[in-house]
PDB file of N, CA and C in Angstrom:
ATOM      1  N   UNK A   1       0.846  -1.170   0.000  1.00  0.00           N
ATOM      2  CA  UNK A   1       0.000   0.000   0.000  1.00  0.00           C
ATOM      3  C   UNK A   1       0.893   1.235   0.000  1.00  0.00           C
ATOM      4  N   UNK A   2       0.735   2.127  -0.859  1.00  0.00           N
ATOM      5  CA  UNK A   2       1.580   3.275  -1.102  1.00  0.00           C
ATOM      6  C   UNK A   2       0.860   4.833  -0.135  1.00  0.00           C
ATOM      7  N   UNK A   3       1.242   5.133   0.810  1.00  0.00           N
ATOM      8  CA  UNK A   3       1.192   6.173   1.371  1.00  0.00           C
ATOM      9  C   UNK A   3       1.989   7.655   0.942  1.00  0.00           C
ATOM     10  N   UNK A   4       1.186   8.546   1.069  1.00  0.00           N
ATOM     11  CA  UNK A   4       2.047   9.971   1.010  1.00  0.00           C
ATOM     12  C   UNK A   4       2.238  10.702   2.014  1.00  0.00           C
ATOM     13  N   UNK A   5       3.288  11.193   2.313  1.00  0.00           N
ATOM     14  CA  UNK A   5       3.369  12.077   3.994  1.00  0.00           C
ATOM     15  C   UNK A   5       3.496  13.401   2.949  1.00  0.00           C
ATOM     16  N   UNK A   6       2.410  14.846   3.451  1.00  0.00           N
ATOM     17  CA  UNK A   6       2.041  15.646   2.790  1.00  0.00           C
ATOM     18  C   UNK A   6       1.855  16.769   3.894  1.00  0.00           C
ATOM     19  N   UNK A   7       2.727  18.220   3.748  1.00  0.00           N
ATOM     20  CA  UNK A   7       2.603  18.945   4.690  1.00  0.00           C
ATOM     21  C   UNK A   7       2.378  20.097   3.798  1.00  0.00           C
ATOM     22  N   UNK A   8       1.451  20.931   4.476  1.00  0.00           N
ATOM     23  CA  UNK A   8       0.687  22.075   4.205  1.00  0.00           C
ATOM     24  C   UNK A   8       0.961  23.044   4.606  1.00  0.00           C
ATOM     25  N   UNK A   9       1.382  24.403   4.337  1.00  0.00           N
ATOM     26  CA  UNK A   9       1.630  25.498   5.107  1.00  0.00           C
ATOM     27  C   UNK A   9       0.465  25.960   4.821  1.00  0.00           C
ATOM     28  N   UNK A  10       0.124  27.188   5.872  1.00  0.00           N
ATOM     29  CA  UNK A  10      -1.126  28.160   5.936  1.00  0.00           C
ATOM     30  C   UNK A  10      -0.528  29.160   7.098  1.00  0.00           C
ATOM     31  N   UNK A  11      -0.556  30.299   6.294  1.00  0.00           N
ATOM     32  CA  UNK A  11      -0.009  31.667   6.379  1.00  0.00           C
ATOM     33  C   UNK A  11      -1.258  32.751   6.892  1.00  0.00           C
ATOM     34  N   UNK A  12      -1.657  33.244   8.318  1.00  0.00           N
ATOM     35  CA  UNK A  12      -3.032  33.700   8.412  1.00  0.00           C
ATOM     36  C   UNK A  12      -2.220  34.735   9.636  1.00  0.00           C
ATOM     37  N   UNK A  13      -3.132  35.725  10.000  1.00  0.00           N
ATOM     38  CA  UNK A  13      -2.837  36.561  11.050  1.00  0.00           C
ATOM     39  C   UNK A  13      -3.472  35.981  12.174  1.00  0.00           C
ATOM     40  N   UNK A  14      -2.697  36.395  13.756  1.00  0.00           N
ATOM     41  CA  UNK A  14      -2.970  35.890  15.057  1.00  0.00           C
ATOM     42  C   UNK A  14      -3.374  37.165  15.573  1.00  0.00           C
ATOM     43  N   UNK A  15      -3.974  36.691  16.183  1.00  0.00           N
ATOM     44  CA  UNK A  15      -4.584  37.775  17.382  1.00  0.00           C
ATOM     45  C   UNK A  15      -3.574  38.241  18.082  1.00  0.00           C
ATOM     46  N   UNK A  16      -3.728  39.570  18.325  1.00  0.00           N
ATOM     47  CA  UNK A  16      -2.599  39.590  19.957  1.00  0.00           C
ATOM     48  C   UNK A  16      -3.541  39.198  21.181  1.00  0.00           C
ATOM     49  N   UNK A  17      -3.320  38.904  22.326  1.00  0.00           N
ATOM     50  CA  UNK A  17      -3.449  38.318  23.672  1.00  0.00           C
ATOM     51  C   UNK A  17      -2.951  39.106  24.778  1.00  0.00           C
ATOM     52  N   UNK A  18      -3.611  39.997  25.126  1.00  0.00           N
ATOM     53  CA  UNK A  18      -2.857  40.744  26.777  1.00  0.00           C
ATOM     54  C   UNK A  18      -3.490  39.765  27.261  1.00  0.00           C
ATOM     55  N   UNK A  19      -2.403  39.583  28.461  1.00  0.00           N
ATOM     56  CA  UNK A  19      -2.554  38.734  29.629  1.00  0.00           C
ATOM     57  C   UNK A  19      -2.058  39.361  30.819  1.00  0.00           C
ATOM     58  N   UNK A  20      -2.877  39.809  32.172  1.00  0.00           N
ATOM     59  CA  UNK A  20      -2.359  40.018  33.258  1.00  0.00           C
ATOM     60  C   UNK A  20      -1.967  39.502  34.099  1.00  0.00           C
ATOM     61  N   UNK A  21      -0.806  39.100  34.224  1.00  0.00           N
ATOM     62  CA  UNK A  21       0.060  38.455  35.299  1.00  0.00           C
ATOM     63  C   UNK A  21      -0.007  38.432  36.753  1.00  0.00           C
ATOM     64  N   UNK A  22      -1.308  38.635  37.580  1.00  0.00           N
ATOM     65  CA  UNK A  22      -1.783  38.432  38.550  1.00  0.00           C
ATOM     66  C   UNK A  22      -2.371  37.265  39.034  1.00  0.00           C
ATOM     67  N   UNK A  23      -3.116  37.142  40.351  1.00  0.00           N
ATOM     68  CA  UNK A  23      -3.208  35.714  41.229  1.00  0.00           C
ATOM     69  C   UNK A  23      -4.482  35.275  40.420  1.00  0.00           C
ATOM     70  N   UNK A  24      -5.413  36.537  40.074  1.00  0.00           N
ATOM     71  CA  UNK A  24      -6.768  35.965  39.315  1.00  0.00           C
ATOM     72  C   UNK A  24      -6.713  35.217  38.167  1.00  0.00           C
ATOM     73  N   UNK A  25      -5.751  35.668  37.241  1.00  0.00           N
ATOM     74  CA  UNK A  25      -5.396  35.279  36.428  1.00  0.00           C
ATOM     75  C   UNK A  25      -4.370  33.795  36.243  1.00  0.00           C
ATOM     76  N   UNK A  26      -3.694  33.768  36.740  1.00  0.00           N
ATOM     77  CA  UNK A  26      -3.320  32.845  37.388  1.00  0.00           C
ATOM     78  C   UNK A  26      -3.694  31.227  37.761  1.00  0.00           C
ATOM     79  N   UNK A  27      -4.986  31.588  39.067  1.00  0.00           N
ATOM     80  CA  UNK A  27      -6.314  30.799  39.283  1.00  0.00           C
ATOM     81  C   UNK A  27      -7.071  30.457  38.182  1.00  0.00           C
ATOM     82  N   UNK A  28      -7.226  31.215  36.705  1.00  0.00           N
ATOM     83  CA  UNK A  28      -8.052  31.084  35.678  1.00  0.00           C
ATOM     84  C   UNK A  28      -7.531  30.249  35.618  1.00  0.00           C
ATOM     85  N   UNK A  29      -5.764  30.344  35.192  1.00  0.00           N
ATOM     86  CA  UNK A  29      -5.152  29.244  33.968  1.00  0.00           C
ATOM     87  C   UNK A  29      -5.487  27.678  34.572  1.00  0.00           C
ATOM     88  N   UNK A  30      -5.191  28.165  36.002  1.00  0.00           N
ATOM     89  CA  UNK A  30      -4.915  26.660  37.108  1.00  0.00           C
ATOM     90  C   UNK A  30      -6.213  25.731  36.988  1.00  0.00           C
ATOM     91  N   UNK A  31      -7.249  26.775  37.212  1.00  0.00           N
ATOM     92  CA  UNK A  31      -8.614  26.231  37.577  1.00  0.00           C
ATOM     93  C   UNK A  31      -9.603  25.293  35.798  1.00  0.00           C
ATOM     94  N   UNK A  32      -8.965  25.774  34.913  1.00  0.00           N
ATOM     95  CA  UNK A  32      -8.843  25.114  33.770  1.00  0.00           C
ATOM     96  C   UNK A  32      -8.188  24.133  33.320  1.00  0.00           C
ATOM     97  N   UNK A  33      -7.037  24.058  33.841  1.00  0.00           N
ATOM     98  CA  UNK A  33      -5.946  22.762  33.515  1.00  0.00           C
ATOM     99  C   UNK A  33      -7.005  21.851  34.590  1.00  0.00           C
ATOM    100  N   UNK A  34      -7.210  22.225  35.816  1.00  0.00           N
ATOM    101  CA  UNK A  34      -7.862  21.367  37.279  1.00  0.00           C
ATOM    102  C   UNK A  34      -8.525  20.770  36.265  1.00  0.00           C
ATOM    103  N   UNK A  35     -10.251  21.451  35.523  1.00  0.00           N
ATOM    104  CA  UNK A  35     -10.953  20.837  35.102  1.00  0.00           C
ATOM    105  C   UNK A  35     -11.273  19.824  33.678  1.00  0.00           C
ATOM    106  N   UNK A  36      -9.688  20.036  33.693  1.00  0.00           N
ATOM    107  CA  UNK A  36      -9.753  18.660  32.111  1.00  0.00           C
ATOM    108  C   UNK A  36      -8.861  17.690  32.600  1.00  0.00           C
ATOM    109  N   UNK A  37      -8.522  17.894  34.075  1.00  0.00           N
ATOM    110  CA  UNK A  37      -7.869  16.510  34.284  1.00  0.00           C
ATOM    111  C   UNK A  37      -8.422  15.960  35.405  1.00  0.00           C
ATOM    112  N   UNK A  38      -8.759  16.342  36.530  1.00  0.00           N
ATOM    113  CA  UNK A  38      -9.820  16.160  37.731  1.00  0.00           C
ATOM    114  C   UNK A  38     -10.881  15.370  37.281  1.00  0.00           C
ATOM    115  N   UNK A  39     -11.135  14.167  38.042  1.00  0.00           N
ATOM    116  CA  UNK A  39     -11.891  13.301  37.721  1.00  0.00           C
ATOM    117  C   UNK A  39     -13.486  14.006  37.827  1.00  0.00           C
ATOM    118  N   UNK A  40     -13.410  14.463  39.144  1.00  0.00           N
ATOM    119  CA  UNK A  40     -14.402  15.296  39.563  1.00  0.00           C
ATOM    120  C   UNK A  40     -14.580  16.687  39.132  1.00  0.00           C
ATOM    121  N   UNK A  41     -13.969  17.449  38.263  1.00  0.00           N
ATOM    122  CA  UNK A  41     -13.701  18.501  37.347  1.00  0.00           C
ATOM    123  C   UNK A  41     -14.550  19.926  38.511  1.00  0.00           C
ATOM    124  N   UNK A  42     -15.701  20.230  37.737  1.00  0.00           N
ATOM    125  CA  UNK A  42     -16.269  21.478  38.157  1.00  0.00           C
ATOM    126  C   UNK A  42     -16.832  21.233  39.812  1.00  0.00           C
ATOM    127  N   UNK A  43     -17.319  20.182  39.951  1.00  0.00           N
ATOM    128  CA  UNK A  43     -17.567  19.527  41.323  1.00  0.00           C
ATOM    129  C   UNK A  43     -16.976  19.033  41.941  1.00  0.00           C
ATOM    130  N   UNK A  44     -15.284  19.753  42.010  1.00  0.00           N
ATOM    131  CA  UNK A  44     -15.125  18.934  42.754  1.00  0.00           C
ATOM    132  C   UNK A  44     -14.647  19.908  43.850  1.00  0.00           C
ATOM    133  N   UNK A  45     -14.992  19.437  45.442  1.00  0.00           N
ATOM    134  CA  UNK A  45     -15.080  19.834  46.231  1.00  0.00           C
ATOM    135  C   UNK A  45     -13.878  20.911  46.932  1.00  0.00           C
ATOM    136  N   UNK A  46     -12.738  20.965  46.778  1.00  0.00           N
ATOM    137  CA  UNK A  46     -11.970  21.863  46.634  1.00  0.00           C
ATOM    138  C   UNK A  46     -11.142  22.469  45.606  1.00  0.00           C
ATOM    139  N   UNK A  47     -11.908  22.735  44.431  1.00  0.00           N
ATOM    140  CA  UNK A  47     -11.796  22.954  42.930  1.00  0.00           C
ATOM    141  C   UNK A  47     -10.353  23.957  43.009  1.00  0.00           C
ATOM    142  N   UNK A  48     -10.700  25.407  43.370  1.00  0.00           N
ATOM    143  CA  UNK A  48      -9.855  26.048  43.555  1.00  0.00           C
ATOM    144  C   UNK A  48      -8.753  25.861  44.236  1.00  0.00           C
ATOM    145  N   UNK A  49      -8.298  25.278  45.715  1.00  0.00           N
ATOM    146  CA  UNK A  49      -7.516  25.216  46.709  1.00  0.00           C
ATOM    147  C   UNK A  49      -6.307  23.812  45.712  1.00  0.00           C
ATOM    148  N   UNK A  50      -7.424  22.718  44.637  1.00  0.00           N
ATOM    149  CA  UNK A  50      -6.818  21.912  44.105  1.00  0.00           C
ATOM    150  C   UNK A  50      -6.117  22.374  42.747  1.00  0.00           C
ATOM    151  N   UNK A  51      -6.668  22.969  42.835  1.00  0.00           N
ATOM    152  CA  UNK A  51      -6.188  23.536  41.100  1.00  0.00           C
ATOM    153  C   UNK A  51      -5.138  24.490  41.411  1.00  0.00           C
ATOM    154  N   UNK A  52      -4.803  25.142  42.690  1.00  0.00           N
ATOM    155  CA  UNK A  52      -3.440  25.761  42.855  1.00  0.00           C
ATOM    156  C   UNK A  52      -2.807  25.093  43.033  1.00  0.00           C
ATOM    157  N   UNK A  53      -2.946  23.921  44.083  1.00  0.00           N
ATOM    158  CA  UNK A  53      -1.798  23.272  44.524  1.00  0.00           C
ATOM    159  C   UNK A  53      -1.233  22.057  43.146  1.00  0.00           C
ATOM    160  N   UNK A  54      -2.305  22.044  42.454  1.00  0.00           N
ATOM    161  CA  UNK A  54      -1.253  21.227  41.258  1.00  0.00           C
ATOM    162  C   UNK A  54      -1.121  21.970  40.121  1.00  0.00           C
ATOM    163  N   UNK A  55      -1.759  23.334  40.054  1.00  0.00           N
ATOM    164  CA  UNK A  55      -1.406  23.481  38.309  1.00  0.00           C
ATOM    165  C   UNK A  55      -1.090  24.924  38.627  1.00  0.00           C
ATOM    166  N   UNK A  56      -0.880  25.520  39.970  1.00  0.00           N
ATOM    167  CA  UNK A  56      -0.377  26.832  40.112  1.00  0.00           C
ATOM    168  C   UNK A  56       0.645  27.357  39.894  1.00  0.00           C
ATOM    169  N   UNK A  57       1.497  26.458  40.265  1.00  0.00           N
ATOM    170  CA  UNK A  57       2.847  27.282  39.404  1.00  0.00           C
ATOM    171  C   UNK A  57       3.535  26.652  38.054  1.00  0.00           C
ATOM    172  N   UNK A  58       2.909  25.750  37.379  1.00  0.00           N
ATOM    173  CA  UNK A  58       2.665  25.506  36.254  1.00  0.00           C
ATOM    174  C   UNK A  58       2.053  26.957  35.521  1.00  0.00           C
ATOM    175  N   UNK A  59       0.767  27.188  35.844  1.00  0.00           N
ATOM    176  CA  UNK A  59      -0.121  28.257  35.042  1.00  0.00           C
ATOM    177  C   UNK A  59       1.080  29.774  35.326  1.00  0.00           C
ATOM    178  N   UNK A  60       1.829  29.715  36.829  1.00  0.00           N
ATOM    179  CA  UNK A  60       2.454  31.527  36.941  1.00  0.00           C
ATOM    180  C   UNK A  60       3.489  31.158  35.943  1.00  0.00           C
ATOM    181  N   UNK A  61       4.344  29.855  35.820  1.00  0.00           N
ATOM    182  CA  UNK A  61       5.717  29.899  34.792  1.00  0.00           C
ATOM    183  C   UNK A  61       5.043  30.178  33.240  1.00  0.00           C
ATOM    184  N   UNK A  62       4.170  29.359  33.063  1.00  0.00           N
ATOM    185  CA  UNK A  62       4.098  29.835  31.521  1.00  0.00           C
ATOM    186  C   UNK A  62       3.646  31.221  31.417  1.00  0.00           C
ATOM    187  N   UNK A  63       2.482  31.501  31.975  1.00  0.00           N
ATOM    188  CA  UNK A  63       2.359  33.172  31.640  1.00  0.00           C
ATOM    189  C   UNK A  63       3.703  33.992  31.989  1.00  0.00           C
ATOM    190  N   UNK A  64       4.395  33.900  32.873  1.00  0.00           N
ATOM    191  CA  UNK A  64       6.024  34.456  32.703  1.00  0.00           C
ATOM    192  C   UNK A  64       6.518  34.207  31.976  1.00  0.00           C
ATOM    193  N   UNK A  65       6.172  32.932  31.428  1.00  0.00           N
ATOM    194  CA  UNK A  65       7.152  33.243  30.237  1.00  0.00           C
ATOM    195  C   UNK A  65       6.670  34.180  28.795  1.00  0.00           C
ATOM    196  N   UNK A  66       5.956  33.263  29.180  1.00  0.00           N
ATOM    197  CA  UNK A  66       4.729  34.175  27.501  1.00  0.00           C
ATOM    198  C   UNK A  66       4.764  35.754  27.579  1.00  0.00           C
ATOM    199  N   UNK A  67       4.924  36.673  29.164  1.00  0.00           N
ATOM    200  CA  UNK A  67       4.640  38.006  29.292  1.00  0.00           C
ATOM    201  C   UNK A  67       6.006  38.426  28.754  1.00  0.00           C
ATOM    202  N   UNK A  68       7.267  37.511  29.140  1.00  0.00           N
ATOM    203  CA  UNK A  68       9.020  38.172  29.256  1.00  0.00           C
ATOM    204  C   UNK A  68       9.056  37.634  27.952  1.00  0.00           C
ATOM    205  N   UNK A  69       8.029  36.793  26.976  1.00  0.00           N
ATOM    206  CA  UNK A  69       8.749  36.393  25.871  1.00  0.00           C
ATOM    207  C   UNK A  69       9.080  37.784  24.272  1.00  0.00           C
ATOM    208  N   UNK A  70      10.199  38.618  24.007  1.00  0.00           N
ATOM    209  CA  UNK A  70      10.039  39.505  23.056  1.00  0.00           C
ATOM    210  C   UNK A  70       9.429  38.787  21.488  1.00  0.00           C
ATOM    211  N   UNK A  71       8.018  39.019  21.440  1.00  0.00           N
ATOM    212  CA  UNK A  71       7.947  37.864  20.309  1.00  0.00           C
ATOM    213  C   UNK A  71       8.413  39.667  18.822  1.00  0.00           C
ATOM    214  N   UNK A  72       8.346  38.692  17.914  1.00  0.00           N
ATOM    215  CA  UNK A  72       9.121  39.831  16.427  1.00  0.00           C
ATOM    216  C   UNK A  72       7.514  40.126  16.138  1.00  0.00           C
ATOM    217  N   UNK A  73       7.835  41.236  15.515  1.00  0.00           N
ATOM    218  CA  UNK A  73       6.032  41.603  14.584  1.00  0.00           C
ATOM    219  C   UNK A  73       5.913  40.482  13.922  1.00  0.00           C
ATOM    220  N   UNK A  74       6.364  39.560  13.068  1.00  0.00           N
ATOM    221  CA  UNK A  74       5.442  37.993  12.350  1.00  0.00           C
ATOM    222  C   UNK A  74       5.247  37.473  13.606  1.00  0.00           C
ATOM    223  N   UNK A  75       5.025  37.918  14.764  1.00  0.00           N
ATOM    224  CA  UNK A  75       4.339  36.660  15.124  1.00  0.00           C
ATOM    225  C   UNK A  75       2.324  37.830  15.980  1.00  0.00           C
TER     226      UNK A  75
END
């Protein structure tokens, strides 16, 4: 059976993204990662308190990085 491996470019404009680097913000990223991996997701009984303690400083490093990152005008 003859297969083709076939890659596509697509060239489109991105949005820009402000992001504020605060605790609320923060809690957003955490409390989102919580609910796609938490068995118990939106119900679960210490949603917030859980979603810092495992995805909190996960969620502050990447937005540090993403805020300190100098991206070029193409991006």
């Amino acid at each position: 059976m003859h297969t083709e491996d076939t890659t596509q470019n697509i060239t489109a404009e991105a949005a820009v993204i402000y992001v504020a680097l605060d605790d609320a913000t923060v809690l957003s990223l955490a409390t989102g990662l919580h609910d796609q991996k938490c068995r118990t997701a939106r119900s679960c009984l210490r949603r917030q308190a859980h979603a810092m303690d495992t995805f909190g400083e996960l969620a502050r490093n990447t937005l540090t990085i993403l805020a300190s990152t100098p991206w070029s005008e193409k991006h």
